[in-house]
PDB file of N, CA and C in Angstrom:
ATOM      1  N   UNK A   1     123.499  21.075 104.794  1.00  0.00           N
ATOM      2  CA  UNK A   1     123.704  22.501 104.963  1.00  0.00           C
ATOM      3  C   UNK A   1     124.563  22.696 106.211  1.00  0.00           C
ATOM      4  N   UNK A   2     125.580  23.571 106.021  1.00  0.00           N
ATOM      5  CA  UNK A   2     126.477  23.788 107.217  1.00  0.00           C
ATOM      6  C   UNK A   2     125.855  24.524 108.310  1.00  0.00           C
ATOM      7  N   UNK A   3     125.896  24.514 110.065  1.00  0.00           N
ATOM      8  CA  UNK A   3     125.488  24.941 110.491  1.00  0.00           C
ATOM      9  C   UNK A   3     125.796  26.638 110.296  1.00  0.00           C
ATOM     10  N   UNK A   4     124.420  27.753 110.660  1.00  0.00           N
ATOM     11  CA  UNK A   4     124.645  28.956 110.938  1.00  0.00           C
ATOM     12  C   UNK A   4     125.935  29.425 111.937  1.00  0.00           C
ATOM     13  N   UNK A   5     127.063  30.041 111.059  1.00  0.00           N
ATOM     14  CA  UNK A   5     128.025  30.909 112.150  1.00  0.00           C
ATOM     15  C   UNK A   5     127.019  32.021 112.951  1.00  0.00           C
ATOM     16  N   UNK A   6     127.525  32.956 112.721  1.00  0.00           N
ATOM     17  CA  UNK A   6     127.165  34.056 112.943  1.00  0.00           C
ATOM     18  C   UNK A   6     125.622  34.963 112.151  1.00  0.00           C
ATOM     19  N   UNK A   7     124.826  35.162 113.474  1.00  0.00           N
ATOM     20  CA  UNK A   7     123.404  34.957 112.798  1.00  0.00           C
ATOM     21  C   UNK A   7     123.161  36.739 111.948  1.00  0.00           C
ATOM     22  N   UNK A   8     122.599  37.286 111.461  1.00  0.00           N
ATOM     23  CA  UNK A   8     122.559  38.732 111.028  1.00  0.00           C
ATOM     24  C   UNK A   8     121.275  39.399 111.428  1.00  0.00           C
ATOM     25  N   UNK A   9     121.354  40.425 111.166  1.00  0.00           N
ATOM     26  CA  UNK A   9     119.875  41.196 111.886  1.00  0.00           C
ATOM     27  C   UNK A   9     118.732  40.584 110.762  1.00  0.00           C
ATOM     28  N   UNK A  10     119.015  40.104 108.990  1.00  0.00           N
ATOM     29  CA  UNK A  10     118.689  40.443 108.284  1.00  0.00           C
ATOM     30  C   UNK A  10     117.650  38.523 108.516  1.00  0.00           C
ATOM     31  N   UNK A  11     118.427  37.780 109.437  1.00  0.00           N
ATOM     32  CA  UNK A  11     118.352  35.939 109.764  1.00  0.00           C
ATOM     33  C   UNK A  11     116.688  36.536 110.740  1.00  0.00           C
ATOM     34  N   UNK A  12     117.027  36.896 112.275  1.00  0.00           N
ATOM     35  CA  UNK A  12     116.449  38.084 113.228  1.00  0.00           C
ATOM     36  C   UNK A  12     114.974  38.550 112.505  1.00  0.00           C
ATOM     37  N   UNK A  13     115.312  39.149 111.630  1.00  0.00           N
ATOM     38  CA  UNK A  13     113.818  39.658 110.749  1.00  0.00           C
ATOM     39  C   UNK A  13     113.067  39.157 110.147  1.00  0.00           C
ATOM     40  N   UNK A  14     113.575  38.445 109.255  1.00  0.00           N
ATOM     41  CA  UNK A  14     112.935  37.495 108.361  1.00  0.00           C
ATOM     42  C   UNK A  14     111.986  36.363 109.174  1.00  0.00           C
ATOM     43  N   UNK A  15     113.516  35.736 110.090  1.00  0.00           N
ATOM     44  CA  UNK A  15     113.002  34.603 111.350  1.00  0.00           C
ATOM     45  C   UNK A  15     111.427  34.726 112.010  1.00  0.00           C
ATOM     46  N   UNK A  16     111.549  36.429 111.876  1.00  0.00           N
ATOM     47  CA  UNK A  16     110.677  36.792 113.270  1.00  0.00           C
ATOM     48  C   UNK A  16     109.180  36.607 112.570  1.00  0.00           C
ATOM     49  N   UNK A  17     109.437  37.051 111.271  1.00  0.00           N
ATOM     50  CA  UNK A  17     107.839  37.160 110.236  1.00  0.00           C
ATOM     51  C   UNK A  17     107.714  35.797 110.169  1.00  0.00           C
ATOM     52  N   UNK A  18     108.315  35.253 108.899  1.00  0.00           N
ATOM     53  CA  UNK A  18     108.080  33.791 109.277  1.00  0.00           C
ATOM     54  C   UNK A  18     107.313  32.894 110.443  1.00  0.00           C
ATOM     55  N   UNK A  19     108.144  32.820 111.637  1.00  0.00           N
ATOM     56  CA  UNK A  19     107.536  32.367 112.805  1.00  0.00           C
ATOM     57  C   UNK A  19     106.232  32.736 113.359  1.00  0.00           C
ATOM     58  N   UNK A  20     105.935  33.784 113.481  1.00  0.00           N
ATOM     59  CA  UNK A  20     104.814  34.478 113.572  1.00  0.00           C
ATOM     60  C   UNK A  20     103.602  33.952 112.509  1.00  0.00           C
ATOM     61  N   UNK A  21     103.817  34.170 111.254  1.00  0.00           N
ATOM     62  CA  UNK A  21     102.591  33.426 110.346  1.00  0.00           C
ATOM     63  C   UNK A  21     102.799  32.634 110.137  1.00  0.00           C
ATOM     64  N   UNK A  22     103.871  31.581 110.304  1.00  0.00           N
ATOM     65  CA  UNK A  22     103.287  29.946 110.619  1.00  0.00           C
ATOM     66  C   UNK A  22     102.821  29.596 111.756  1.00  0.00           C
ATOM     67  N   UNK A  23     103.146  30.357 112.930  1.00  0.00           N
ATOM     68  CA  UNK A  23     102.377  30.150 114.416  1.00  0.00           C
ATOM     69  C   UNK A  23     100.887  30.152 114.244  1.00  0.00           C
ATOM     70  N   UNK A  24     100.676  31.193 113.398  1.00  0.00           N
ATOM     71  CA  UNK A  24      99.263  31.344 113.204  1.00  0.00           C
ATOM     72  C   UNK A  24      98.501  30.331 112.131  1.00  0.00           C
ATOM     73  N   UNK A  25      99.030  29.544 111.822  1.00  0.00           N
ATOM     74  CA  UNK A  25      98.535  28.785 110.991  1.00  0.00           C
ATOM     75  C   UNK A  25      98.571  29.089 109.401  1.00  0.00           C
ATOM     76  N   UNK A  26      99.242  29.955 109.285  1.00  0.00           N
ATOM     77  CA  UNK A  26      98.938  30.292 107.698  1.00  0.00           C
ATOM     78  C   UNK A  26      99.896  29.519 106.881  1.00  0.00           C
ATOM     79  N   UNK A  27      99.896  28.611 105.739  1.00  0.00           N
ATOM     80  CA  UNK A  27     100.797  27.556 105.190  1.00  0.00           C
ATOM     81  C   UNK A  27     101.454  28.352 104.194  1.00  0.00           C
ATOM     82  N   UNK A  28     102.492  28.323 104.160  1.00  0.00           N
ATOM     83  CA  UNK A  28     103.743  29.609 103.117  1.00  0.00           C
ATOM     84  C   UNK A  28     104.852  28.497 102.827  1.00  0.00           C
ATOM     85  N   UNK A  29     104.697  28.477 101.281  1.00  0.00           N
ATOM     86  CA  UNK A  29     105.187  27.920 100.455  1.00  0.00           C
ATOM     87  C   UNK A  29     106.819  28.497 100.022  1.00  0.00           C
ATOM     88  N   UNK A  30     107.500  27.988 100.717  1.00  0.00           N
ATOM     89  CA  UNK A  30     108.723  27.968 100.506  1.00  0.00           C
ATOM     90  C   UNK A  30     109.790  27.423 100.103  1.00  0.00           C
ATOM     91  N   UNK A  31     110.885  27.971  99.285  1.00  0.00           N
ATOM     92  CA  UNK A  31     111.696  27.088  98.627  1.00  0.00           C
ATOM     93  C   UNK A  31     112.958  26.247  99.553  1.00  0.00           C
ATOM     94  N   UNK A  32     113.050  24.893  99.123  1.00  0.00           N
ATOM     95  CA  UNK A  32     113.865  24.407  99.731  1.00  0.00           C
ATOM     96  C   UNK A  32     114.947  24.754 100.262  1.00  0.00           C
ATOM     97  N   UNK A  33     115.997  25.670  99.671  1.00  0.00           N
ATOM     98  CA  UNK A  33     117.027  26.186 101.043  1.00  0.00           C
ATOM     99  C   UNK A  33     116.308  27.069 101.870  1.00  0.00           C
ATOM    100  N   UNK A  34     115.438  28.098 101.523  1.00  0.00           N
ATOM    101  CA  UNK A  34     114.537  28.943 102.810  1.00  0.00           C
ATOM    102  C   UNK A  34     114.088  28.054 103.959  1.00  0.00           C
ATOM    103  N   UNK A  35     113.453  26.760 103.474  1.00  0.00           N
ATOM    104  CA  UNK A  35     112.998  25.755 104.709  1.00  0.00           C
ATOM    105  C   UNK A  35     113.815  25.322 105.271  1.00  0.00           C
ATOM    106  N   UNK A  36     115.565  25.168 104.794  1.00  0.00           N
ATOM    107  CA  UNK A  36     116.582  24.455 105.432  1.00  0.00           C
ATOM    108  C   UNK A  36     116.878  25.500 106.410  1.00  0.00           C
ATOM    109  N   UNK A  37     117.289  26.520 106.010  1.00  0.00           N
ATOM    110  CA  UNK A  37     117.528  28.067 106.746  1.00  0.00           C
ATOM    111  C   UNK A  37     116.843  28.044 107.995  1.00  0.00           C
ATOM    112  N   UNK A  38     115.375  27.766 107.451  1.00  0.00           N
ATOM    113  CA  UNK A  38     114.487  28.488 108.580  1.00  0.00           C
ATOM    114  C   UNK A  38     114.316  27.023 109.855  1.00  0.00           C
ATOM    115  N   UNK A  39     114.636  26.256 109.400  1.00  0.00           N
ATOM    116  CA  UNK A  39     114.621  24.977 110.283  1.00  0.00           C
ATOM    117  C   UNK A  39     115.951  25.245 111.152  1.00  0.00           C
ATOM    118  N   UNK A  40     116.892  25.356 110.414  1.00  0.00           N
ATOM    119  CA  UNK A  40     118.070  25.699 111.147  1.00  0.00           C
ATOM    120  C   UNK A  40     117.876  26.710 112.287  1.00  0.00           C
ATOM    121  N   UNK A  41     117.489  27.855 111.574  1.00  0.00           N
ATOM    122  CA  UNK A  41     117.561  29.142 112.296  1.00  0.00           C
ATOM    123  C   UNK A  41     116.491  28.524 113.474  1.00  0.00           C
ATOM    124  N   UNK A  42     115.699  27.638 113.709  1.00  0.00           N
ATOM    125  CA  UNK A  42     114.474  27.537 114.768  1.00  0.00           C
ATOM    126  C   UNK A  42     115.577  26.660 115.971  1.00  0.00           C
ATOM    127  N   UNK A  43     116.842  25.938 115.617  1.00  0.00           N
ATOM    128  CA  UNK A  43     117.180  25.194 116.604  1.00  0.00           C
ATOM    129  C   UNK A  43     118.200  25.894 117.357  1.00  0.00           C
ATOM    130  N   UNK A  44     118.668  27.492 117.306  1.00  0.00           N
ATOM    131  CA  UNK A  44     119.591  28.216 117.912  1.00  0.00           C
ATOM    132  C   UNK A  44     118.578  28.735 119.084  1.00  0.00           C
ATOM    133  N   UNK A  45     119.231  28.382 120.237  1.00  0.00           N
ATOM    134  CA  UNK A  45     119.231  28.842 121.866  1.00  0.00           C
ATOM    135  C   UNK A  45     117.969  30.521 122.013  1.00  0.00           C
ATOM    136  N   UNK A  46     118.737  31.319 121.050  1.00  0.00           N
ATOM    137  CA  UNK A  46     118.839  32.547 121.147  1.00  0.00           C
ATOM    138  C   UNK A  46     117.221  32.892 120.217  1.00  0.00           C
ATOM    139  N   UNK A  47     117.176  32.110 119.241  1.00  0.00           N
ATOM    140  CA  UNK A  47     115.996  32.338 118.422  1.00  0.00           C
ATOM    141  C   UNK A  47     115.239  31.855 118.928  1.00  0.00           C
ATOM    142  N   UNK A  48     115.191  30.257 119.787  1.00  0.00           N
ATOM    143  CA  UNK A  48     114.121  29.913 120.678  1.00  0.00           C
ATOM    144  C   UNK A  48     113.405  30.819 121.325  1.00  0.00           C
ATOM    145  N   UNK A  49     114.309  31.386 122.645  1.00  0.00           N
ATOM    146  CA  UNK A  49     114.258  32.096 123.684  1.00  0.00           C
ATOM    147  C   UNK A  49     113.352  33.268 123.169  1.00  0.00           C
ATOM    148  N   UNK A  50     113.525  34.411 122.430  1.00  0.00           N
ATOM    149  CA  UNK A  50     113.732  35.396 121.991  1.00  0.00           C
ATOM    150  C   UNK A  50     112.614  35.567 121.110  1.00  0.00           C
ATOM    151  N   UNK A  51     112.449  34.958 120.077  1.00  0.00           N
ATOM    152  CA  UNK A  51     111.507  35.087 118.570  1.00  0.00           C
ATOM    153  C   UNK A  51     110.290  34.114 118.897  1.00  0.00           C
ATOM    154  N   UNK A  52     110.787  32.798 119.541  1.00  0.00           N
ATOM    155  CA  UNK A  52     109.739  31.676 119.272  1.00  0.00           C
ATOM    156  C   UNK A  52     108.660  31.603 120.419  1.00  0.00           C
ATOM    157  N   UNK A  53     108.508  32.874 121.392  1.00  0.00           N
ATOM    158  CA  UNK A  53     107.913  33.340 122.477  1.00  0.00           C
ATOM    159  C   UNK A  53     106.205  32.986 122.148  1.00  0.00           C
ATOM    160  N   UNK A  54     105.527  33.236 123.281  1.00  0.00           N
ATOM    161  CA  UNK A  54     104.198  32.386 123.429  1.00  0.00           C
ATOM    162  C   UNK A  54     103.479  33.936 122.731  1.00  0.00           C
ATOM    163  N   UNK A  55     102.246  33.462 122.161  1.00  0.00           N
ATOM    164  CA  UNK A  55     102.016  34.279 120.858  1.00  0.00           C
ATOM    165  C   UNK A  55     100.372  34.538 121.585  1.00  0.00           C
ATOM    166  N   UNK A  56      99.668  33.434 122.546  1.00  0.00           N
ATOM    167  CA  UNK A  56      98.189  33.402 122.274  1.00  0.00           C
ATOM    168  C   UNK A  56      97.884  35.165 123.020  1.00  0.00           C
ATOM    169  N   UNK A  57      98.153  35.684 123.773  1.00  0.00           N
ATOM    170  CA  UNK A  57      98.300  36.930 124.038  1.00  0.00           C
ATOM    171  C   UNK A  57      97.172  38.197 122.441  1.00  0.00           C
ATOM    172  N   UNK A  58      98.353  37.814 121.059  1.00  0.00           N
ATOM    173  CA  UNK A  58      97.697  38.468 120.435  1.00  0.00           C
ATOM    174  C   UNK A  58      96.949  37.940 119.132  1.00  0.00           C
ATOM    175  N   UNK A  59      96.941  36.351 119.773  1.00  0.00           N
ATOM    176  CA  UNK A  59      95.968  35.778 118.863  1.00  0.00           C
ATOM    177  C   UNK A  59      95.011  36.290 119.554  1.00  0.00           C
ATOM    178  N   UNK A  60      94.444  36.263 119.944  1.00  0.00           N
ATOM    179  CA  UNK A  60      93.015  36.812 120.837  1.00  0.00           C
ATOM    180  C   UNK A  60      92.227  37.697 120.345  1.00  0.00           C
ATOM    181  N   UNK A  61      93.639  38.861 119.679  1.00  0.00           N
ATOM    182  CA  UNK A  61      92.994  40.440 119.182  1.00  0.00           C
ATOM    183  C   UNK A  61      93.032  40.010 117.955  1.00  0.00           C
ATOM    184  N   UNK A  62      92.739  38.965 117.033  1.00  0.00           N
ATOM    185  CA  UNK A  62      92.600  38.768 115.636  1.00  0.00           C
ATOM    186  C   UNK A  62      91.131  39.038 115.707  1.00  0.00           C
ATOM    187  N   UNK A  63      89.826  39.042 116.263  1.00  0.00           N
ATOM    188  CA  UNK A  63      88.627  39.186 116.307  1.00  0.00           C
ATOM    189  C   UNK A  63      88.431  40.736 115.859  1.00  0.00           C
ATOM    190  N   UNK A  64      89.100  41.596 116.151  1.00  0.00           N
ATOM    191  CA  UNK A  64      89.048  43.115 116.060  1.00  0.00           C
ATOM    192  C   UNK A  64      89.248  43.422 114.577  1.00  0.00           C
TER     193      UNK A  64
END
């Protein structure tokens, strides 16, 4: 798969759900280019920084 040019709000959104409920442990069955995508999309600077941020904050409030 060629690397991501230019990322879209639509990469941004998706990225952000994704990351979030696999952080949490939930296993989501996805099709092979989505996993290439989303592997990709996890090794850009900007999605690190930005999306892949420390989460235990509102794991905490899952009890509520």
């Amino acid at each position: 798969m060629p690397p991501i040019g230019k990322i879209a709000l639509a990469d941004i959104c998706v990225g952000a759900i994704l990351f979030r409920l696999t952080s949490q442990g939930l296993a989501i069955t996805l099709s092979e280019r989505v996993t290439q995508w989303f592997e990709l999309l996890k090794t850009r600077a900007g999605y690190q920084k930005w999306i892949m941020s420390d989460f235990t904050e509102l794991q905490g409030r899952e009890d509520f």
